[in-house]
C-alpha atoms as a PDB file:
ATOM      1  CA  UNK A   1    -130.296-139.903  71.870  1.00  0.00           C
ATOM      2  CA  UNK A   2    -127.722-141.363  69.119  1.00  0.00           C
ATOM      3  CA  UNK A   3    -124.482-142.302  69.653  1.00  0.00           C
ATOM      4  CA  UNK A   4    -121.708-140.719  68.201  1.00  0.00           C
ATOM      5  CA  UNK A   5    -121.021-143.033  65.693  1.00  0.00           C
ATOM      6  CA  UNK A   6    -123.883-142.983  63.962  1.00  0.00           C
ATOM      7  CA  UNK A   7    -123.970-139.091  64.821  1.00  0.00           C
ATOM      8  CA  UNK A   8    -120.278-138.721  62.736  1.00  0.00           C
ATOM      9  CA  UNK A   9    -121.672-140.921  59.628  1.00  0.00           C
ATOM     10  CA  UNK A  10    -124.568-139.052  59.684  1.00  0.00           C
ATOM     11  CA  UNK A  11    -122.396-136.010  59.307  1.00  0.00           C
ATOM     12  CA  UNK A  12    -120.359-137.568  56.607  1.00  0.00           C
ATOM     13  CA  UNK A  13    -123.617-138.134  54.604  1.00  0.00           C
ATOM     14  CA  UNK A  14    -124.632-134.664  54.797  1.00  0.00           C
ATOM     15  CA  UNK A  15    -121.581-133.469  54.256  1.00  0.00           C
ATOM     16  CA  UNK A  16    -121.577-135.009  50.789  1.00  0.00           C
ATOM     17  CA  UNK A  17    -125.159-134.395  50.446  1.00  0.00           C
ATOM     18  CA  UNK A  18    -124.727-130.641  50.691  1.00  0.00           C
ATOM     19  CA  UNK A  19    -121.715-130.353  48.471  1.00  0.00           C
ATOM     20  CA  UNK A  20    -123.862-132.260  45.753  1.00  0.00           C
ATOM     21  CA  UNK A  21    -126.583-129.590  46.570  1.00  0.00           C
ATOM     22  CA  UNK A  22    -124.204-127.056  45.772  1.00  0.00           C
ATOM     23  CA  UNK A  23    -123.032-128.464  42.484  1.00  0.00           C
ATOM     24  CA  UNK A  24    -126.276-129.450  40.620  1.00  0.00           C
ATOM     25  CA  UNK A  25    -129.625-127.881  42.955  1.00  0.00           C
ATOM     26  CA  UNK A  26    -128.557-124.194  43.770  1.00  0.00           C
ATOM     27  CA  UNK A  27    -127.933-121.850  40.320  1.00  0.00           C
ATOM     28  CA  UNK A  28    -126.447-118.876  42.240  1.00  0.00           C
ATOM     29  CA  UNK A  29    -123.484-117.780  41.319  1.00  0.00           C
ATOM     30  CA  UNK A  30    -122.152-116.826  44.773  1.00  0.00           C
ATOM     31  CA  UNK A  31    -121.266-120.291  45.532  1.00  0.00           C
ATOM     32  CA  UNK A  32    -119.817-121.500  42.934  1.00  0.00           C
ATOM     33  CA  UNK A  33    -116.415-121.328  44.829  1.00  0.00           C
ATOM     34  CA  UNK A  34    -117.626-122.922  48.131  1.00  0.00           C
ATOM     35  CA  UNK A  35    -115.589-126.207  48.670  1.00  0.00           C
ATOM     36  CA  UNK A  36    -117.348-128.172  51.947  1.00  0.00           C
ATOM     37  CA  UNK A  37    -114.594-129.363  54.080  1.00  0.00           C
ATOM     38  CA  UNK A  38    -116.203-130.805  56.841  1.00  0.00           C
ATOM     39  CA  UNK A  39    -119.661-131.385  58.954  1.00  0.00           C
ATOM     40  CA  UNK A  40    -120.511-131.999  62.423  1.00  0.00           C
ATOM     41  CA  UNK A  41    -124.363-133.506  64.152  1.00  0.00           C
ATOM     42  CA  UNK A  42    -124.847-133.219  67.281  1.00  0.00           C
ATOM     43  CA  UNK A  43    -125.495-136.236  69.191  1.00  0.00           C
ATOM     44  CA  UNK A  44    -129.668-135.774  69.374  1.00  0.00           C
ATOM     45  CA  UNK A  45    -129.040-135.665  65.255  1.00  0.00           C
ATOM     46  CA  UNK A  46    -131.124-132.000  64.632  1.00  0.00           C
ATOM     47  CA  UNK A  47    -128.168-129.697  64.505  1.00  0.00           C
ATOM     48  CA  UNK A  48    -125.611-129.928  61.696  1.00  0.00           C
ATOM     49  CA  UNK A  49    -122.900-127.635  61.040  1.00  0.00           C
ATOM     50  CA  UNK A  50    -121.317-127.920  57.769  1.00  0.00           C
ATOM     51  CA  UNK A  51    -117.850-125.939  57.532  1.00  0.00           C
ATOM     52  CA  UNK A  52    -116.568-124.527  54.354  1.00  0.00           C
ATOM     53  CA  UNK A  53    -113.828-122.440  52.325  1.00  0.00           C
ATOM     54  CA  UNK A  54    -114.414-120.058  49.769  1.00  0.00           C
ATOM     55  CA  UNK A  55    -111.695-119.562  46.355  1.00  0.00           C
ATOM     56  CA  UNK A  56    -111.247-115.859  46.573  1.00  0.00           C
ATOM     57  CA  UNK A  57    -110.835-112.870  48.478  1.00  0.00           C
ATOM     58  CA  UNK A  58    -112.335-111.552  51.483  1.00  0.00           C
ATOM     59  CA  UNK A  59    -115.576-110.121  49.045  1.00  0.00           C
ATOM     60  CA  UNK A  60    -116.116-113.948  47.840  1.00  0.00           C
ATOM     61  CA  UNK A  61    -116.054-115.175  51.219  1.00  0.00           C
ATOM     62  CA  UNK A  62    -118.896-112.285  52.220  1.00  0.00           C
ATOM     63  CA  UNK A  63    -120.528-113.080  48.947  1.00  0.00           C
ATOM     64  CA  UNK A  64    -120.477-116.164  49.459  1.00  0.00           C
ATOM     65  CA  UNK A  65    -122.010-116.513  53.076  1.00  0.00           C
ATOM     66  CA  UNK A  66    -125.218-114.396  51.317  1.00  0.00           C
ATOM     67  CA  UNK A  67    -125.636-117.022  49.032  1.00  0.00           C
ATOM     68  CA  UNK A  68    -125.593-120.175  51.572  1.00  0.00           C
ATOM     69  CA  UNK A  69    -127.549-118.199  53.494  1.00  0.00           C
ATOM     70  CA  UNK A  70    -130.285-117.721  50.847  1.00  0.00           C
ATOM     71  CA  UNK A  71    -129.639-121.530  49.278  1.00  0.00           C
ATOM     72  CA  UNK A  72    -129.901-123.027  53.253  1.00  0.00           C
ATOM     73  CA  UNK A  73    -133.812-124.094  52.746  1.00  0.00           C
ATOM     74  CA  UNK A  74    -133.014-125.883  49.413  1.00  0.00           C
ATOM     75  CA  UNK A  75    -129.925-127.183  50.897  1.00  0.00           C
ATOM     76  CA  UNK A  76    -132.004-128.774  53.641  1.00  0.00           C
ATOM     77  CA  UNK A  77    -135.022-130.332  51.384  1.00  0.00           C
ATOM     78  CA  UNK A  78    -132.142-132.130  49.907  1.00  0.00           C
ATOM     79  CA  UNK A  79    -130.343-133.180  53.454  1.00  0.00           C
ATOM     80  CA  UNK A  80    -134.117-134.204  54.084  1.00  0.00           C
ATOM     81  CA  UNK A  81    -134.900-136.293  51.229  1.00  0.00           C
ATOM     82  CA  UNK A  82    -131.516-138.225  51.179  1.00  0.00           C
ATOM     83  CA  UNK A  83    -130.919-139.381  54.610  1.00  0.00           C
ATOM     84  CA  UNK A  84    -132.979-141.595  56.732  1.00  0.00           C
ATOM     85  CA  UNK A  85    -133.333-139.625  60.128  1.00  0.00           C
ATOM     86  CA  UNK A  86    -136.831-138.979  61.333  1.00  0.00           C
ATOM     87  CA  UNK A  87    -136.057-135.137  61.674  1.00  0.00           C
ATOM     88  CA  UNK A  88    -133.841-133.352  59.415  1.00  0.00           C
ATOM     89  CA  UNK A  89    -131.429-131.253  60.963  1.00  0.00           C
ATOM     90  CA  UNK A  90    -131.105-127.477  60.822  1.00  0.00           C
ATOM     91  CA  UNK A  91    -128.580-126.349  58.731  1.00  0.00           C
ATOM     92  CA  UNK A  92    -125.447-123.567  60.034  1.00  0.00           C
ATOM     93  CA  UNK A  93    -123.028-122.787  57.486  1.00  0.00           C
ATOM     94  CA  UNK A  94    -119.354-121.636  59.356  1.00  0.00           C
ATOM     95  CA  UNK A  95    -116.202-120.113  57.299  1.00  0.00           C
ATOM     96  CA  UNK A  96    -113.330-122.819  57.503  1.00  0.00           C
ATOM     97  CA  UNK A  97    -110.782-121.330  58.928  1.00  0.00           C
ATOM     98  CA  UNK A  98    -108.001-124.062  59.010  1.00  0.00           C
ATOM     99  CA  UNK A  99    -106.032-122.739  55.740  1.00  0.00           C
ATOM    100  CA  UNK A 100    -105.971-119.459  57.286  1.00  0.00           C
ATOM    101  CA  UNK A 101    -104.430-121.591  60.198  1.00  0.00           C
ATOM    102  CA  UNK A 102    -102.265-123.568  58.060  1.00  0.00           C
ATOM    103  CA  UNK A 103    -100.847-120.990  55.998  1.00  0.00           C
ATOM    104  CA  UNK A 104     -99.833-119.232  59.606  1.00  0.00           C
ATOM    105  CA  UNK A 105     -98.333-122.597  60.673  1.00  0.00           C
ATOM    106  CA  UNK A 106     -96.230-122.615  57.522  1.00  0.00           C
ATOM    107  CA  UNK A 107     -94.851-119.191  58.267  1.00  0.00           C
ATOM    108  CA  UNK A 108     -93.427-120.260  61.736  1.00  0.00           C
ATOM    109  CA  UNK A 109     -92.316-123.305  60.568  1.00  0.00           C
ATOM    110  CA  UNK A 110     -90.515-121.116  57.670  1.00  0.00           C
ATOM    111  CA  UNK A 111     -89.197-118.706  60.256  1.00  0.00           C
ATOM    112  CA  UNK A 112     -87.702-121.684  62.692  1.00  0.00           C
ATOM    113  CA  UNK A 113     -86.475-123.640  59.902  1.00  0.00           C
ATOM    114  CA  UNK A 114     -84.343-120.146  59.316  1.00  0.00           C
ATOM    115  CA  UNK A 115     -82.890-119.701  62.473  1.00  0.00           C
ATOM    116  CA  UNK A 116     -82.288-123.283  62.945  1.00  0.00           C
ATOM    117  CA  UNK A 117     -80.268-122.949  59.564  1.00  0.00           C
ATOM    118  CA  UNK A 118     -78.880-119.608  61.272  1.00  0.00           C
ATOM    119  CA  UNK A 119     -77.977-121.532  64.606  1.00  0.00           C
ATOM    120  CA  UNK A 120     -76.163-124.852  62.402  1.00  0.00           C
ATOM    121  CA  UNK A 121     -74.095-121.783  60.692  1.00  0.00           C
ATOM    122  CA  UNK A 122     -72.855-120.802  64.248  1.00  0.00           C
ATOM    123  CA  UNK A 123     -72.388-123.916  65.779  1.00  0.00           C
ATOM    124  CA  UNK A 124     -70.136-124.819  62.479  1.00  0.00           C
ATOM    125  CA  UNK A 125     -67.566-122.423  63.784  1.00  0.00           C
ATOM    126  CA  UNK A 126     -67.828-122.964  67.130  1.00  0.00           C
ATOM    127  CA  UNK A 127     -65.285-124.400  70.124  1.00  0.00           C
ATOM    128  CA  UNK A 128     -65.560-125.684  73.772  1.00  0.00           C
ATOM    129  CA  UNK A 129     -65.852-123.372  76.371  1.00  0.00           C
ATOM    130  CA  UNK A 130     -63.301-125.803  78.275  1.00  0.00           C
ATOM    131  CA  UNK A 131     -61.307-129.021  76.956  1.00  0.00           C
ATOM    132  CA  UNK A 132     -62.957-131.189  74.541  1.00  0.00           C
ATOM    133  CA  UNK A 133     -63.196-133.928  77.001  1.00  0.00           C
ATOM    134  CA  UNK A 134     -64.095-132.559  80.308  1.00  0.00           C
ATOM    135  CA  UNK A 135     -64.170-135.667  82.088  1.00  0.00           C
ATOM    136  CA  UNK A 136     -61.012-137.501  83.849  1.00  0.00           C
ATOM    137  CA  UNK A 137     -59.544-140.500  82.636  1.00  0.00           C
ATOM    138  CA  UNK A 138     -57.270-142.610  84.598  1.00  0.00           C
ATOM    139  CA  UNK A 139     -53.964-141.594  82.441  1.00  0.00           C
ATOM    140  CA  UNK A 140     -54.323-138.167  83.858  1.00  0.00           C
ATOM    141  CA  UNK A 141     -51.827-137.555  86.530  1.00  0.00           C
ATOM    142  CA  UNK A 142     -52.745-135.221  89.349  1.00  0.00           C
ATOM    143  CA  UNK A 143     -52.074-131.687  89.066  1.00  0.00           C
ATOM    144  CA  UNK A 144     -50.345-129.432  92.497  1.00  0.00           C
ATOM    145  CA  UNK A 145     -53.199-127.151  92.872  1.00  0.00           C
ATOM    146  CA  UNK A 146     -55.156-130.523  93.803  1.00  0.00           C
ATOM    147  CA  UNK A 147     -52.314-132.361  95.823  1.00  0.00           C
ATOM    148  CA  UNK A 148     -53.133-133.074  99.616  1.00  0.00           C
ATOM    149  CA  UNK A 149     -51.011-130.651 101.957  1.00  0.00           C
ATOM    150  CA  UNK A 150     -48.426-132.794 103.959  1.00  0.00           C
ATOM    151  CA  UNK A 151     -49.214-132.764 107.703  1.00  0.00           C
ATOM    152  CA  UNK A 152     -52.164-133.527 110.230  1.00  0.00           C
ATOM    153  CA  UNK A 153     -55.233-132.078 108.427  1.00  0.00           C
ATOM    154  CA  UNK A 154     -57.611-129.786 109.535  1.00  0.00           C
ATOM    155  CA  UNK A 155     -61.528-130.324 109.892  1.00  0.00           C
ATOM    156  CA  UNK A 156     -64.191-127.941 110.580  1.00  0.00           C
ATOM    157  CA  UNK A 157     -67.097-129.838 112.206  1.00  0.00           C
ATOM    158  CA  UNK A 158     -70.230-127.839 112.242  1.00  0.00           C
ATOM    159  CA  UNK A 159     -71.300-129.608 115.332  1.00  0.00           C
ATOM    160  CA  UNK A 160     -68.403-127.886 117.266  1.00  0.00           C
ATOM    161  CA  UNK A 161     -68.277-124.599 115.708  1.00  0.00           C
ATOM    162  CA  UNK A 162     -64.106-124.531 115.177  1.00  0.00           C
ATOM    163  CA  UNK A 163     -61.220-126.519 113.952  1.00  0.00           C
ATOM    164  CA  UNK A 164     -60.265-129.857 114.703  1.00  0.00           C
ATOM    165  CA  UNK A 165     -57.035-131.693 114.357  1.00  0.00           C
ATOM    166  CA  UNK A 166     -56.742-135.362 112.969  1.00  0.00           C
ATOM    167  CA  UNK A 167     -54.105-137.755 113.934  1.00  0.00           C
ATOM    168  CA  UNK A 168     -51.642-138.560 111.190  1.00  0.00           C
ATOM    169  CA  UNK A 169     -52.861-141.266 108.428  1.00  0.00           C
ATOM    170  CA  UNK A 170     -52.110-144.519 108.701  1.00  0.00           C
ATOM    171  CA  UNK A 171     -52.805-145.285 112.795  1.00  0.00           C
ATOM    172  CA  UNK A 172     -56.500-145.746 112.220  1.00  0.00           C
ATOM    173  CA  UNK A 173     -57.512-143.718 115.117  1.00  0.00           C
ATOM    174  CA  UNK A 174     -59.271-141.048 113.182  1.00  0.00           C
ATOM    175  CA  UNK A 175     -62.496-143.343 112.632  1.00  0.00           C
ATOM    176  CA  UNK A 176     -62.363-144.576 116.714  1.00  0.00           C
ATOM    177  CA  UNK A 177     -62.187-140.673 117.891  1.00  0.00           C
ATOM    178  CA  UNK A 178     -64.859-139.489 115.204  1.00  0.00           C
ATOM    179  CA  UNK A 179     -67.045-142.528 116.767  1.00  0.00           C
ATOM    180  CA  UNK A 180     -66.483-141.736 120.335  1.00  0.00           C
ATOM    181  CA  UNK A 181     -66.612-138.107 120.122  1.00  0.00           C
ATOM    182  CA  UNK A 182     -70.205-137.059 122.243  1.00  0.00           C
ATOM    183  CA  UNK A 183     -72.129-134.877 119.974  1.00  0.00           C
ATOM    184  CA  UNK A 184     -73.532-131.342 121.918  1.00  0.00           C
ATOM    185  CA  UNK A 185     -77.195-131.393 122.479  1.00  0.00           C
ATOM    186  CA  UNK A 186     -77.542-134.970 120.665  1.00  0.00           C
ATOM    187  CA  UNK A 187     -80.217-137.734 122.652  1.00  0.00           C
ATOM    188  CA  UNK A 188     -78.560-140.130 124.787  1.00  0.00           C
ATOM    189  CA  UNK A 189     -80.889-142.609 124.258  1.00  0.00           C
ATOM    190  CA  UNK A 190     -82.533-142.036 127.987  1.00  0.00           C
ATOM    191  CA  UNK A 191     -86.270-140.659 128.248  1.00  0.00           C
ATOM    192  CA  UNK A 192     -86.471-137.196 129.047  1.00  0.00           C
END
């Protein structure tokens, strides 16, 4: 079994080799049109498949699988006598269809380049939902719906299940009774 490298420049070879057919061995006037665009070996080098696109409409492109079809066994004499594989590899012609492909990629890139147009047009005119800079900065001065009520604060543990009152800031005792306040149904470090 070949490798693929040799399997791709074999393909390459054929690939001109056919197109050449085309020009100067087959007289039929069906494929006069055909452009070859690309051909593929298989790795054991005895299948080739040699893509194609056809100038025309859709009766040029039926017309003008008839005539590969009928020119296939001249095509492949000439495949035969110009490369320098033990076997020569059957021929399958296959309709190209990566214009048809491309032509459908240029629509949707027409179509998104419009709404993006349609979208910049919006965005031209339009404002923040809030302030410009939502972010605070350390000039901003505290509003009263923010201020800190005056007065022992109020704390609802969800370890308790209800309120609990703070001491007054400033006499540091709020950090001794949160760390020596037993938590309900917490380990106490004994085996069980």
């Amino acid at each position: 079994m070949a490798d693929s490298a040799r399997a791709s420049k074999l393909a390459q070879r054929i690939k001109v080799v056919v197109a050449e057919g085309l020009r100067s061995r087959v007289k039929d006037p069906r494929v006069e049109g055909i452009t070859v665009t690309d051909a593929r070996v298989t790795n054991d080098l005895q299948h080739a498949t040699i893509y194609y696109t056809v100038f025309g409409d859709e009766t040029a492109t039926s017309e003008a699988k008839i005539g590969l079809e009928r020119a296939k066994g001249v095509l492949r004499a000439e495949v035969g006598k110009n490369i320098t594989v033990r076997l020569t590899p059957t021929l399958e012609f296959v309709a190209d269809v990566i214009p048809e492909n491309a032509s459908n990629l240029e629509a949707l890139l027409r179509v998104a380049k419009e709404r993006d147009a349609k979208l910049a047009e919006l965005s031209a005119n339009a404002e923040f939902a809030g302030e410009a800079d939502p972010y605070k900065s350390d000039d901003d001065e505290p509003t009263d719906d923010l201020a800190v009520p005056a007065g022992p604060a109020t704390l609802f543990s969800p370890i308790r299940r209800g309120p609990r009152h703070l001491p007054a800031e400033g006499d540091g005792s709020a950090v001794v009774l949160a760390q020596s306040m037993p938590v309900e149904g917490a380990a106490t470090g004994t085996p069980g």
